[in-house]
C-alpha atoms as a PDB file:
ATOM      1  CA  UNK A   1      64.144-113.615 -84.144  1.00  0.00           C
ATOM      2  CA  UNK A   2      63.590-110.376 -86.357  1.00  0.00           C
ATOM      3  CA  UNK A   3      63.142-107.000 -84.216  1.00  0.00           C
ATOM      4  CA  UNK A   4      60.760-106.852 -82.140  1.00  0.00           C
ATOM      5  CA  UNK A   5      58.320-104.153 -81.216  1.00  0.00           C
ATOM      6  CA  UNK A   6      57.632-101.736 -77.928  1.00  0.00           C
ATOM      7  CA  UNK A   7      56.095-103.224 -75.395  1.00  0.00           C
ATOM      8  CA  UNK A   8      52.361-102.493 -75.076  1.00  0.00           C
ATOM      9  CA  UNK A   9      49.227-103.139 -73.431  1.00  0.00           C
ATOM     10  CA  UNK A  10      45.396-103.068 -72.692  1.00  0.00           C
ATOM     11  CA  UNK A  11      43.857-102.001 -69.877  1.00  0.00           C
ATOM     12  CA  UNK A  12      47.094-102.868 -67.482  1.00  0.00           C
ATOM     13  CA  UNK A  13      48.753-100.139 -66.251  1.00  0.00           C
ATOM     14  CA  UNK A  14      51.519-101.547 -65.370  1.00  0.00           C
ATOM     15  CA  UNK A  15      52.869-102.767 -68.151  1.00  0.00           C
ATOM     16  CA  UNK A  16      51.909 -99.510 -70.756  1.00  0.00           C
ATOM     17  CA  UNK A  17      54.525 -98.295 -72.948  1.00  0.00           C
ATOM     18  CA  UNK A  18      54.937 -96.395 -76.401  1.00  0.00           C
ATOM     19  CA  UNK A  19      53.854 -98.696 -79.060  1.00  0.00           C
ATOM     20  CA  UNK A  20      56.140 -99.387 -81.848  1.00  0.00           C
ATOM     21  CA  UNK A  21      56.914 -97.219 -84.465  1.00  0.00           C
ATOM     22  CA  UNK A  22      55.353 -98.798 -87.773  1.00  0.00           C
ATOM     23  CA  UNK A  23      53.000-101.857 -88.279  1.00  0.00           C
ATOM     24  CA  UNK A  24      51.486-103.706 -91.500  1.00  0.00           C
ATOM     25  CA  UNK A  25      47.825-102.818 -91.317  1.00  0.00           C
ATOM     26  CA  UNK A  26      46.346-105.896 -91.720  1.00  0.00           C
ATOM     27  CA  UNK A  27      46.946-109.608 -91.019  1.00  0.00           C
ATOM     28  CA  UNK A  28      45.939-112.998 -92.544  1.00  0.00           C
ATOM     29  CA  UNK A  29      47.057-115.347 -89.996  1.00  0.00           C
ATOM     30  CA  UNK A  30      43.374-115.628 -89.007  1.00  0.00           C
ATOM     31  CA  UNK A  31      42.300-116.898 -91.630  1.00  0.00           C
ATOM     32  CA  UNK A  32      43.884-120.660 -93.477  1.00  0.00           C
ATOM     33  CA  UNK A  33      46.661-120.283 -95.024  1.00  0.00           C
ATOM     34  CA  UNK A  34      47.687-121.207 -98.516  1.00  0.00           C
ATOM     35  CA  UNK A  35      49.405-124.743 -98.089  1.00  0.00           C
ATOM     36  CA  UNK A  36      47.832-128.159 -98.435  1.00  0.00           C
ATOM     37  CA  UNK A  37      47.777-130.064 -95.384  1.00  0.00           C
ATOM     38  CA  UNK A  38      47.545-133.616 -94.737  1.00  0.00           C
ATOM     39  CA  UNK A  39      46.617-135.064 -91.203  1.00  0.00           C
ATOM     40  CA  UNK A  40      48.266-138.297 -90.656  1.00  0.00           C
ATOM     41  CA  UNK A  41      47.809-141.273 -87.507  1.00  0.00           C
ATOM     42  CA  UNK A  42      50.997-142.387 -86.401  1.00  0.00           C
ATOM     43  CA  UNK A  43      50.735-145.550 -83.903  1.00  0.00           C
ATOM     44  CA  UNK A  44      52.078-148.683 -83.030  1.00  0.00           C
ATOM     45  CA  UNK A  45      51.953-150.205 -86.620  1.00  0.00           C
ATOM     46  CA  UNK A  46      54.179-147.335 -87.620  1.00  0.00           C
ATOM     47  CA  UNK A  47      58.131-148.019 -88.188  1.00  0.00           C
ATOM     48  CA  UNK A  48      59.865-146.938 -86.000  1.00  0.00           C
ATOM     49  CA  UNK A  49      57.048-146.939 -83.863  1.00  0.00           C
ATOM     50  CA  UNK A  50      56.390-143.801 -81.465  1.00  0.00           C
ATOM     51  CA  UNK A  51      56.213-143.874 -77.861  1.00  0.00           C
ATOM     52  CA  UNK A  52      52.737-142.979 -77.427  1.00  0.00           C
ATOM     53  CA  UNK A  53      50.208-142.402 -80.600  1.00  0.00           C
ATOM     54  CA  UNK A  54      50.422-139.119 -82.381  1.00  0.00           C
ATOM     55  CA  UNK A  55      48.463-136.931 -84.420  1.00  0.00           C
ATOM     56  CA  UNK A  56      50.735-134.883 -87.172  1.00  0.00           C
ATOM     57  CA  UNK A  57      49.060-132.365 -89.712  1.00  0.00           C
ATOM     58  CA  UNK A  58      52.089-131.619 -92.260  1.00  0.00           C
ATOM     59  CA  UNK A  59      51.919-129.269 -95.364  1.00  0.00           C
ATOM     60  CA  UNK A  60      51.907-131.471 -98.786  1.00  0.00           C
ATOM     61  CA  UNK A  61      53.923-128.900-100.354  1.00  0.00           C
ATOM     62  CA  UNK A  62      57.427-130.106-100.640  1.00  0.00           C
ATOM     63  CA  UNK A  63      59.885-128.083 -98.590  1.00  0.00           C
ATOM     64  CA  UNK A  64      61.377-128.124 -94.894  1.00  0.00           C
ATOM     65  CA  UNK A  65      59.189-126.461 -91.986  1.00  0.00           C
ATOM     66  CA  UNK A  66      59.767-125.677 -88.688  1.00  0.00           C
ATOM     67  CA  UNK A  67      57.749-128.449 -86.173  1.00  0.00           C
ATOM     68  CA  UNK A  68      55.476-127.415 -83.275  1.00  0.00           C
ATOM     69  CA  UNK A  69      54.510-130.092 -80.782  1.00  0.00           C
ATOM     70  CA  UNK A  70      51.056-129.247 -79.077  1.00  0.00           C
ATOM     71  CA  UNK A  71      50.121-131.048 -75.880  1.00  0.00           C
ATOM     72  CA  UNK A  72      46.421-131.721 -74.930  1.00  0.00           C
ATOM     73  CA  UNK A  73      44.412-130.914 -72.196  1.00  0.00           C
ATOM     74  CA  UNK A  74      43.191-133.211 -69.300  1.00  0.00           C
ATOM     75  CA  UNK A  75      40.876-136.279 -70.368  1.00  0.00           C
ATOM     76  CA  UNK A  76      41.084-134.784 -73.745  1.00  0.00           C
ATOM     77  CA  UNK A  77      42.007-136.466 -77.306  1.00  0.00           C
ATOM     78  CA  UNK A  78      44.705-134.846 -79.864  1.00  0.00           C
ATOM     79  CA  UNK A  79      42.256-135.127 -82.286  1.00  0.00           C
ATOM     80  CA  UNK A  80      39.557-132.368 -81.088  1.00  0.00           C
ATOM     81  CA  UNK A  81      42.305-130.132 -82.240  1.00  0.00           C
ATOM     82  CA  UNK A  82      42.533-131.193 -85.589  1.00  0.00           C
ATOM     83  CA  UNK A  83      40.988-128.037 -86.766  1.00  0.00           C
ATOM     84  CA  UNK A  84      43.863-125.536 -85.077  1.00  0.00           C
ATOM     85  CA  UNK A  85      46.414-127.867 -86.276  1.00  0.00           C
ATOM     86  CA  UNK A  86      45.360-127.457 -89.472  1.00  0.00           C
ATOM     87  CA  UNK A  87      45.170-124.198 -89.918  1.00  0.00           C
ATOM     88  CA  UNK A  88      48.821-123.894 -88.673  1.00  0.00           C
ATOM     89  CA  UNK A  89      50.469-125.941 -90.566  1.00  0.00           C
ATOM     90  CA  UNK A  90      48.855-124.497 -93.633  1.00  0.00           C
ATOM     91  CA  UNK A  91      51.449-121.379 -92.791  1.00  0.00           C
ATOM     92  CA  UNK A  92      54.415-123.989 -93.185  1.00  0.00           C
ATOM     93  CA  UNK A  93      54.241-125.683 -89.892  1.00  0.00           C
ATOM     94  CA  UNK A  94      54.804-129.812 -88.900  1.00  0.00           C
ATOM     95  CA  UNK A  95      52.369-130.339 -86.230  1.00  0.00           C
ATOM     96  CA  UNK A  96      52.863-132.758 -83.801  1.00  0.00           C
ATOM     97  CA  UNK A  97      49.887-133.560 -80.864  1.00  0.00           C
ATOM     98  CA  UNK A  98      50.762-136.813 -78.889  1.00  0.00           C
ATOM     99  CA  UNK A  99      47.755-138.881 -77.362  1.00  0.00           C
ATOM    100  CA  UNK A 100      48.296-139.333 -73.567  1.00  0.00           C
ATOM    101  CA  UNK A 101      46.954-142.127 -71.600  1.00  0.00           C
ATOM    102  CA  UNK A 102      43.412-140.601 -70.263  1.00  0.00           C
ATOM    103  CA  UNK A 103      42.162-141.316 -66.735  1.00  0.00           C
ATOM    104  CA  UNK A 104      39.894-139.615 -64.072  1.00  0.00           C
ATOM    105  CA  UNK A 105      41.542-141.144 -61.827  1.00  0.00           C
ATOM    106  CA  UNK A 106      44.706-138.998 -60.735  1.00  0.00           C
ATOM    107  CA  UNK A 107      48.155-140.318 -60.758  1.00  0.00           C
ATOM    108  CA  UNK A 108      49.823-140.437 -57.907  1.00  0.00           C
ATOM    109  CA  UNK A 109      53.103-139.356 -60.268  1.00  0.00           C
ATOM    110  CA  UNK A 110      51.267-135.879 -60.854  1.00  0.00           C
ATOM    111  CA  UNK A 111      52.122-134.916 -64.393  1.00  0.00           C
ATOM    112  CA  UNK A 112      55.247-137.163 -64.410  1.00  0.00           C
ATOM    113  CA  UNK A 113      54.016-139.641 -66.643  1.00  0.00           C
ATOM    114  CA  UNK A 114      52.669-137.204 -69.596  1.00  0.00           C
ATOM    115  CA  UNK A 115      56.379-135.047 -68.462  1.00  0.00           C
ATOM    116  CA  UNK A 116      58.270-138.597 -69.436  1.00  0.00           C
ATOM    117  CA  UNK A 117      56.354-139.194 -72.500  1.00  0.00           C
ATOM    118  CA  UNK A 118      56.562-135.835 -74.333  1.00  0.00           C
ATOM    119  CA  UNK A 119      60.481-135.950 -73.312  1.00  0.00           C
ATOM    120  CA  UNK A 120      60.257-139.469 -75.444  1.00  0.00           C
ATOM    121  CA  UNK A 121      58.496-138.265 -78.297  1.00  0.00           C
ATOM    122  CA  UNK A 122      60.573-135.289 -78.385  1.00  0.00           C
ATOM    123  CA  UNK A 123      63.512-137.762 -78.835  1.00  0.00           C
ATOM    124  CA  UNK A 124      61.128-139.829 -81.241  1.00  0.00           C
ATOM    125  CA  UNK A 125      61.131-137.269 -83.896  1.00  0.00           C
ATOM    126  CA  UNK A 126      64.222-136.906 -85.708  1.00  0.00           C
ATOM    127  CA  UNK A 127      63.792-140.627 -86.700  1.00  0.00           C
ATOM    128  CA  UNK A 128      60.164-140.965 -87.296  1.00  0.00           C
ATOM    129  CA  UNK A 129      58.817-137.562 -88.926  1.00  0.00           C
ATOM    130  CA  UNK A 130      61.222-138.426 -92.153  1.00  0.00           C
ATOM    131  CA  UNK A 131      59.079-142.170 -92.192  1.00  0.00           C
ATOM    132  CA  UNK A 132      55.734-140.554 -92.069  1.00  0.00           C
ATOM    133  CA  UNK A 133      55.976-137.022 -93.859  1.00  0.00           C
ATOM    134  CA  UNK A 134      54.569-136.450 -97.336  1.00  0.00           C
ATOM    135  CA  UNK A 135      57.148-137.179 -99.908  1.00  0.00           C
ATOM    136  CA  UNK A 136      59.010-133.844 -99.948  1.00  0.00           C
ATOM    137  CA  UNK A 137      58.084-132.590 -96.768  1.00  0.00           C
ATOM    138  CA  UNK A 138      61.090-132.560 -94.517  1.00  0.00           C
ATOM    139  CA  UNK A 139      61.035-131.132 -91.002  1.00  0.00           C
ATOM    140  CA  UNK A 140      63.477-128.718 -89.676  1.00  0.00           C
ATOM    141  CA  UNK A 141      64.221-129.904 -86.332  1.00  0.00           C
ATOM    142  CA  UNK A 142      66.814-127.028 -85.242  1.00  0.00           C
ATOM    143  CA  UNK A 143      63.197-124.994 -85.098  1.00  0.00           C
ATOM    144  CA  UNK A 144      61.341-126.256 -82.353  1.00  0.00           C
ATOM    145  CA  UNK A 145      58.396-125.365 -80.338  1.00  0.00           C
ATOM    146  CA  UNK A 146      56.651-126.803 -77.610  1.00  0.00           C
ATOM    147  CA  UNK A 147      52.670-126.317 -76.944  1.00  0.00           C
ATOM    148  CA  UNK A 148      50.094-127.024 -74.659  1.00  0.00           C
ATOM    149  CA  UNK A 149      46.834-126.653 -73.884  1.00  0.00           C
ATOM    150  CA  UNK A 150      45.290-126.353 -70.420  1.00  0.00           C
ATOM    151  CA  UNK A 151      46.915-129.468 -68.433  1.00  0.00           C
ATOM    152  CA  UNK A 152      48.927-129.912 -71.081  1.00  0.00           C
ATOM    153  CA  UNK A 153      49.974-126.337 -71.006  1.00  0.00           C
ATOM    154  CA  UNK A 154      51.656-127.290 -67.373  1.00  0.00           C
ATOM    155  CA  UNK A 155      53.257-130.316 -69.017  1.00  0.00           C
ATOM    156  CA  UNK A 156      55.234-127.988 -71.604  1.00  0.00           C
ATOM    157  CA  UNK A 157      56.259-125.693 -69.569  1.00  0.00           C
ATOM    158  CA  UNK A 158      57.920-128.569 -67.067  1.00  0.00           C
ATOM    159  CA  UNK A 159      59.256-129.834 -69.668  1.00  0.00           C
ATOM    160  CA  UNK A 160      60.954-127.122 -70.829  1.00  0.00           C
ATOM    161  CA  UNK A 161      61.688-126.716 -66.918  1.00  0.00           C
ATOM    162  CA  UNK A 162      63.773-129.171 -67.270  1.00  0.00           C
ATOM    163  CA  UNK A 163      61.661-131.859 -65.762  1.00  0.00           C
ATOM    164  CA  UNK A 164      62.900-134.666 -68.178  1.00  0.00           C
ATOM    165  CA  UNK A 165      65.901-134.437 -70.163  1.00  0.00           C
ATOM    166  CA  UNK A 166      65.086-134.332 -74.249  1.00  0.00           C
ATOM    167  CA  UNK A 167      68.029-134.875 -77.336  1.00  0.00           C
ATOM    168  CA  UNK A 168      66.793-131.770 -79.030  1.00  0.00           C
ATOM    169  CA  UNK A 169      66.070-128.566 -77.850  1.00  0.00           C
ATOM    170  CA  UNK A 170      63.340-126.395 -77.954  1.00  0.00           C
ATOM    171  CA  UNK A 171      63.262-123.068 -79.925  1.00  0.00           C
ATOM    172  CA  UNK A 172      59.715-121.442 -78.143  1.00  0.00           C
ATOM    173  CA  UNK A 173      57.156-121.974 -76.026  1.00  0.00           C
ATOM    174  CA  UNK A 174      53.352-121.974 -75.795  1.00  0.00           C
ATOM    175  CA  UNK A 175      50.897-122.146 -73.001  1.00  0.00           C
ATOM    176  CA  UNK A 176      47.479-122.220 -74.162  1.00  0.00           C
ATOM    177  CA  UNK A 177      45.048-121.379 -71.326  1.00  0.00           C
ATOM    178  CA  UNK A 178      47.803-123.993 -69.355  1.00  0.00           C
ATOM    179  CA  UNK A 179      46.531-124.874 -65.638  1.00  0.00           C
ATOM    180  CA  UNK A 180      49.199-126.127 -62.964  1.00  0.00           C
ATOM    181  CA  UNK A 181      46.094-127.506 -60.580  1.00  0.00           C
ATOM    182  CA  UNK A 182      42.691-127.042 -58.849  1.00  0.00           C
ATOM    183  CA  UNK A 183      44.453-123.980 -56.821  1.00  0.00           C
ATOM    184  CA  UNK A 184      47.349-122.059 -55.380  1.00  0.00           C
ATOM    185  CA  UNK A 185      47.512-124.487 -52.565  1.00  0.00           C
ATOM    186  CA  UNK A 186      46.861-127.526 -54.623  1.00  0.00           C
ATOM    187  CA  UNK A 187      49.403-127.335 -58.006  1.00  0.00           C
ATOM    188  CA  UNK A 188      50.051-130.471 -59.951  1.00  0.00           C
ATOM    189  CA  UNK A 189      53.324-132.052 -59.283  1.00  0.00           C
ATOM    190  CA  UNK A 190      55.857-131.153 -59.969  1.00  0.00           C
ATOM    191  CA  UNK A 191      54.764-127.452 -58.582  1.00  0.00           C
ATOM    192  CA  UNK A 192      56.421-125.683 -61.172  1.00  0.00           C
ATOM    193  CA  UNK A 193      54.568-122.139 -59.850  1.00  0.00           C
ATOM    194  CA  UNK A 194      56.767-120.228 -57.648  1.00  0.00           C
ATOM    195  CA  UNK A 195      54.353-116.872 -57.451  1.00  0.00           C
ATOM    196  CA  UNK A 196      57.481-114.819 -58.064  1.00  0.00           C
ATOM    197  CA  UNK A 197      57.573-112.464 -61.141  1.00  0.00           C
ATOM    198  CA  UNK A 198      59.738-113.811 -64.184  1.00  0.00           C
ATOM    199  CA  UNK A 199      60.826-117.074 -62.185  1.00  0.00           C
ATOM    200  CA  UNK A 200      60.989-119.573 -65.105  1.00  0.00           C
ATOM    201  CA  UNK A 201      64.400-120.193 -66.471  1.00  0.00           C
ATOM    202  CA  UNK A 202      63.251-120.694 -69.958  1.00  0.00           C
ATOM    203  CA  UNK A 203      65.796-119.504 -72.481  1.00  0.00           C
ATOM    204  CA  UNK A 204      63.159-118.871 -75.207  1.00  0.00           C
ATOM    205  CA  UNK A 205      60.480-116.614 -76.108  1.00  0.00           C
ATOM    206  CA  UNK A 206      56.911-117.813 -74.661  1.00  0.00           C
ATOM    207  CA  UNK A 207      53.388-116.821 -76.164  1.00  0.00           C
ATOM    208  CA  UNK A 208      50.518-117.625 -73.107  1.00  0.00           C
ATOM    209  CA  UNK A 209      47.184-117.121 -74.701  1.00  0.00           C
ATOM    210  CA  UNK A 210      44.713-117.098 -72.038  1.00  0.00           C
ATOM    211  CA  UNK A 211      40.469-116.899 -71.995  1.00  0.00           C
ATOM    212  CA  UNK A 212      38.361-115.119 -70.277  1.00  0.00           C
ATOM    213  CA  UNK A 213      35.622-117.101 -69.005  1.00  0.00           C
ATOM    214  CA  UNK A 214      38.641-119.867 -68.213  1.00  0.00           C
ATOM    215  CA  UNK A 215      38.092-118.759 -64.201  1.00  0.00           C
ATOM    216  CA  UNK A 216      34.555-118.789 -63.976  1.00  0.00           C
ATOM    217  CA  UNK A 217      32.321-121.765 -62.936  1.00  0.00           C
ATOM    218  CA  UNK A 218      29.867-123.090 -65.806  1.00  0.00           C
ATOM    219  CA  UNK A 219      27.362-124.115 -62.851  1.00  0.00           C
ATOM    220  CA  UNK A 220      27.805-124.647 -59.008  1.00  0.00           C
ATOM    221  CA  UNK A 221      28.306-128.521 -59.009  1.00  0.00           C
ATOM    222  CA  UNK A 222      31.891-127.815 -60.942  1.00  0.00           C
ATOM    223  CA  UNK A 223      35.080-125.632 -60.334  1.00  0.00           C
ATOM    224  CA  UNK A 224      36.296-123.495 -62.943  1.00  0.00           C
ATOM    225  CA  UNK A 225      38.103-125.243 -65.123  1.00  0.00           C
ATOM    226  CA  UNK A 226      41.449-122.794 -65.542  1.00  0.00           C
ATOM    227  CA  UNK A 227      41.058-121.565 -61.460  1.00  0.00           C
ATOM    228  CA  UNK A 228      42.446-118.241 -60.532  1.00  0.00           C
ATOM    229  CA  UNK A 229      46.413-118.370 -59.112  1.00  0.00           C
ATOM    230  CA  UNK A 230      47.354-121.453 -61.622  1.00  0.00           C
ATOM    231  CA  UNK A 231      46.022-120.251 -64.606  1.00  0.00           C
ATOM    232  CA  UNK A 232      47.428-117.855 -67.522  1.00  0.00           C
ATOM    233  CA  UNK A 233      47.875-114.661 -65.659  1.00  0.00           C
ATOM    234  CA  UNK A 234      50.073-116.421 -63.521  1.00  0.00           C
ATOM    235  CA  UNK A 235      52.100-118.754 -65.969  1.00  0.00           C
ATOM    236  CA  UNK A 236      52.498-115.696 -68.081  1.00  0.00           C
ATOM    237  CA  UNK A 237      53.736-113.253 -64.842  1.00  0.00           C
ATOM    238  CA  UNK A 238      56.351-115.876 -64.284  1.00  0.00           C
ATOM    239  CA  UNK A 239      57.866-115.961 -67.616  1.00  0.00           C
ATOM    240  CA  UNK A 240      61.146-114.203 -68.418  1.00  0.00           C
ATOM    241  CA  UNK A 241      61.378-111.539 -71.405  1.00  0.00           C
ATOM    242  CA  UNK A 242      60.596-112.144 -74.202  1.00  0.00           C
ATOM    243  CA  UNK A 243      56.921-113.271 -73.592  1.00  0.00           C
ATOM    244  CA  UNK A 244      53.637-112.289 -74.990  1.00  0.00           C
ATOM    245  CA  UNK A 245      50.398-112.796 -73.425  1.00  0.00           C
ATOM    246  CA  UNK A 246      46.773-112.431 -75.508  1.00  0.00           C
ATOM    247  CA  UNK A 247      43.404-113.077 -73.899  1.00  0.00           C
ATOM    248  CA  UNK A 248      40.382-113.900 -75.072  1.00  0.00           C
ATOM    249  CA  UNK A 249      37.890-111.884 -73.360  1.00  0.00           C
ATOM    250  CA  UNK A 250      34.652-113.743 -74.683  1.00  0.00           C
ATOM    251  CA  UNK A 251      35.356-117.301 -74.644  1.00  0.00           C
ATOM    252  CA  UNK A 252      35.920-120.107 -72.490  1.00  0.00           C
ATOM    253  CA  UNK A 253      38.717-122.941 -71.319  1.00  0.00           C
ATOM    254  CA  UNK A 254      37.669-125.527 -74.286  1.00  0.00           C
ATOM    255  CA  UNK A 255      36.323-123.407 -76.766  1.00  0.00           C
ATOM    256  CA  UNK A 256      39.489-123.572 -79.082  1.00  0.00           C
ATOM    257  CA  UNK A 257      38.578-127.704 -79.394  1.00  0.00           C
ATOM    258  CA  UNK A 258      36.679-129.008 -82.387  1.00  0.00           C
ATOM    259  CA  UNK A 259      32.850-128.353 -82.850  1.00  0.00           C
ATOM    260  CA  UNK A 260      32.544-132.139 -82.603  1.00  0.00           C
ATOM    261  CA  UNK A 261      34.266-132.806 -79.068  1.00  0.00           C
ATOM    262  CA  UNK A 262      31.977-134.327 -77.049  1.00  0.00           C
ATOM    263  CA  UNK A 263      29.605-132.132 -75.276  1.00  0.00           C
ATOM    264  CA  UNK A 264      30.015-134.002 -72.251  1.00  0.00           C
ATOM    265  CA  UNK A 265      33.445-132.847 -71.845  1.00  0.00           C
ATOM    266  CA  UNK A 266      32.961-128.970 -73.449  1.00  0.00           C
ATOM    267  CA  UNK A 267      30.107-128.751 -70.701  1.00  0.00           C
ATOM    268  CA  UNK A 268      31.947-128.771 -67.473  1.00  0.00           C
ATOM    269  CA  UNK A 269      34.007-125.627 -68.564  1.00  0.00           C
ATOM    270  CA  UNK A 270      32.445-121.996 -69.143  1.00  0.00           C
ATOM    271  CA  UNK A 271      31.622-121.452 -72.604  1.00  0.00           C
ATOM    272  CA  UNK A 272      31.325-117.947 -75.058  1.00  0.00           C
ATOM    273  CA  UNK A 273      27.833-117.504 -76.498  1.00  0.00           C
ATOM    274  CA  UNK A 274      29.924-116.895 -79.596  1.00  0.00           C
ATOM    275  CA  UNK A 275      30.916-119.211 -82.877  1.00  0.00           C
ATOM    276  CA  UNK A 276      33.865-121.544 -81.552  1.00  0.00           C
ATOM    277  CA  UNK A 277      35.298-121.363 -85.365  1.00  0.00           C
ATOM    278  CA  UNK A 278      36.414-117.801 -84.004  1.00  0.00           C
ATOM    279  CA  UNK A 279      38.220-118.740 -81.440  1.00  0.00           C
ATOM    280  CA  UNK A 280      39.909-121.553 -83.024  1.00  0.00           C
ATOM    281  CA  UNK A 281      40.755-118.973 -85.536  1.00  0.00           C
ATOM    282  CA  UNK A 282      41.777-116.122 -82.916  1.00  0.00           C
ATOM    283  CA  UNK A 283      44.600-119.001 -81.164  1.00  0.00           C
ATOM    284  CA  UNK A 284      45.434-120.457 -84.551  1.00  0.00           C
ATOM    285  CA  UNK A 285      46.686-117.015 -85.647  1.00  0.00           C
ATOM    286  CA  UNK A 286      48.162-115.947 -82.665  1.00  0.00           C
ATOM    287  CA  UNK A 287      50.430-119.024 -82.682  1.00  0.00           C
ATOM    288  CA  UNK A 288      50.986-118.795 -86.149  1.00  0.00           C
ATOM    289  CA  UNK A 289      51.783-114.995 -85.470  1.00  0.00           C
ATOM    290  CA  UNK A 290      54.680-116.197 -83.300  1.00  0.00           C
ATOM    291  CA  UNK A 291      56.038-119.176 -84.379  1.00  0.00           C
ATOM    292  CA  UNK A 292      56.764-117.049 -87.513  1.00  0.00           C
ATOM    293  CA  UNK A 293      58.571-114.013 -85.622  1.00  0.00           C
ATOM    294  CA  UNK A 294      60.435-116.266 -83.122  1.00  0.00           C
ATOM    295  CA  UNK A 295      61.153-119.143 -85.658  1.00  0.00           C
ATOM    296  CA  UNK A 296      61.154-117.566 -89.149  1.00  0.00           C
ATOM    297  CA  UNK A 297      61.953-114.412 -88.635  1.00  0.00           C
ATOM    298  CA  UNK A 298      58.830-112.784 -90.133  1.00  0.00           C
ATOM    299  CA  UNK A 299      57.208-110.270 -86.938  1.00  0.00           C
ATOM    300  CA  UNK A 300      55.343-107.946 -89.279  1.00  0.00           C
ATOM    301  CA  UNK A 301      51.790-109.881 -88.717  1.00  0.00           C
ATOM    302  CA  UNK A 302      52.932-110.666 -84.840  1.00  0.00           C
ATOM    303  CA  UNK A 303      53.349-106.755 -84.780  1.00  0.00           C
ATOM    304  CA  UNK A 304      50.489-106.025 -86.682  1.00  0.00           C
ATOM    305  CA  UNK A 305      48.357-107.711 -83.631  1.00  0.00           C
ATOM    306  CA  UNK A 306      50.293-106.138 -81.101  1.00  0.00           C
ATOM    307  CA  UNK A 307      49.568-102.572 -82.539  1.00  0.00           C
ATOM    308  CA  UNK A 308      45.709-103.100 -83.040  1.00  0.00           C
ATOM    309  CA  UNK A 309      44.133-106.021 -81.593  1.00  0.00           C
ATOM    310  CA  UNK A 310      41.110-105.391 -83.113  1.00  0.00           C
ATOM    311  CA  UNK A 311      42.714-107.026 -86.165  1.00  0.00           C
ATOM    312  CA  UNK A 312      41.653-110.819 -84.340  1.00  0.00           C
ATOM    313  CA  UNK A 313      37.811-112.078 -84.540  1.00  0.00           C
ATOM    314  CA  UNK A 314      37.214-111.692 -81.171  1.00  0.00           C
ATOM    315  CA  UNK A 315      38.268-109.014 -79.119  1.00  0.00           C
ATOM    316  CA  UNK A 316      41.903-109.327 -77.146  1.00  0.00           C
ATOM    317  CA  UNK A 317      42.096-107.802 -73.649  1.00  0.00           C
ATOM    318  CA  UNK A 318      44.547-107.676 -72.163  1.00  0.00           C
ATOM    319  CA  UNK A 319      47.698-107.667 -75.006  1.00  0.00           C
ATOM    320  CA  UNK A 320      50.514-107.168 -73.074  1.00  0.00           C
ATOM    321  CA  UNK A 321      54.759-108.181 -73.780  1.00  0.00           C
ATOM    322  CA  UNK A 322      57.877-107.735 -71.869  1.00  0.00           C
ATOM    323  CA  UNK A 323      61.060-107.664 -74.349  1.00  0.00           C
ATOM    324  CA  UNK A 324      63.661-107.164 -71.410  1.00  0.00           C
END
């Protein structure tokens, strides 16, 4: 990973440092990038076939890329995300979003079963990206980053736990808005939470982007969907340096998904008043932000937020790092 800045913060005392010394001015992660990209459905009529379904948006440029696996959220599909996948790999990024079984019905396994099946398509990859990339497009395996949003957020992180064993390993780590359960008292097995500072023993950098309105209820009848004590303040207060966490102030738990998820999801969470097409932007760049600092050595637009994170379309608060 290239040098790193200062750590910094807003509006959390506790955390406030000198920020670092020098900073591009501007930023275009927010926006698409230049590559191509081409979304492809890999199944069970694809050889060799992958555990569970998945949903890969690749560059068409030839070259090699770093891959990012992102993990959806509970009773969600991998393909309300297409937009954010997009726009990352359009920076040079494979993009990898399995499709877990959905229920409403808990398992009595917790998260085991979605744990298991990452840990399988993790070992899936080496064999099957080369058999369903665009011709030219090779994937760089040795970079790897794990994602996941909400429920899924708590499946990456015990995965990377150590909660299923994997052939490759992991380069980073991503928690988007991730939830470990309905409350402090009720976590998702495995309780991966310990509510000690910088408990996880994750040997890798780790970017939690959390929202705002994730903790509020969107009407009485419904809890909020990312509840205070399992939600990002807490994933990210766990996490060992380095680790970044960036919060957006104005939106809600499942306004990152596609315009066209189904409103009978999107409704049971808080939502922003504002255009969702920011906020897919705001996480899109953010992970594209890091994945390039921690994967390609390239921190000057990850630094560039840091510094002034009025530079995202919606406003960041708090920004705050730990780099030891």
């Amino acid at each position: 990973m290239a040098a790193a800045p200062v750590q910094t913060s807003m509006g959390n005392p506790r955390t406030q440092q000198p920020v670092l010394e020098s900073a591009v001015a501007v930023t275009s992660v927010f926006q698409p990038g230049k590559l191509a990209v081409e979304v492809i459905s890999v199944d069970h009529n694809s050889q060799p076939t992958p555990p569970i379904p998945v949903l890969i948006a690749a560059p068409k440029d030839p070259g090699t890329y770093p891959v990012a696996m992102l993990l959806h959220g509970f009773f969600l599909q991998n393909r309300f995300y297409e937009q954010l996948l997009k726009h990352v790999a359009s920076f040079g990024f494979v993009m990898v979003a399995p499709q877990f079984h959905n229920s409403l019905i808990p398992s009595p396994n917790g998260d085991a079963d979605d744990i298991d099946a990452t840990a399988k398509v993790t070992d899936w990859l080496a064999e099957g990206l080369p058999s369903v990339l665009p011709a030219g497009v090779e994937a760089d395996l040795s970079k790897l980053a794990l994602a996941g949003h909400s429920r899924g957020g708590h499946t990456a992180f015990s995965l990377a736990l150590g909660h299923a064993d994997t052939t490759l390993g992991f380069s980073a780590l991503i928690g988007l808005d991730p939830v470990a359960g309905t409350g402090r008292s009720s976590q998702l097995a495995p309780a991966i939470l310990t509510y000690e500072p910088a408990s996880f023993d994750v040997a890798m950098p780790v970017l939690v982007i959390g929202t705002g309105l994730g903790d509020e209820k969107e009407n009485a009848l419904v809890p909020p969907c990312a509840p205070d004590g399992v939600n990002h303040t807490e994933f990210y207060d766990e996490c060992k340096a380095p680790c970044y966490h960036l919060v957006a102030k104005d939106y809600g738990h499942l306004d990152m998904l596609d315009d066209d998820a189904p409103k009978l999801v999107t409704c049971l969470c808080k939502e922003g008043n504002s255009c969702k097409g920011v906020m897919r932007r705001t996480v899109a760049g953010i992970m594209v932000a890091f994945l390039k600092a921690v994967m390609g050595e390239e921190d000057a637009d990850l630094n560039a937020i840091l510094r002034d994170p009025g530079l995202a379309p919606t406003t960041l608060d708090p920004v705050e790092y730990r780099l030891a």
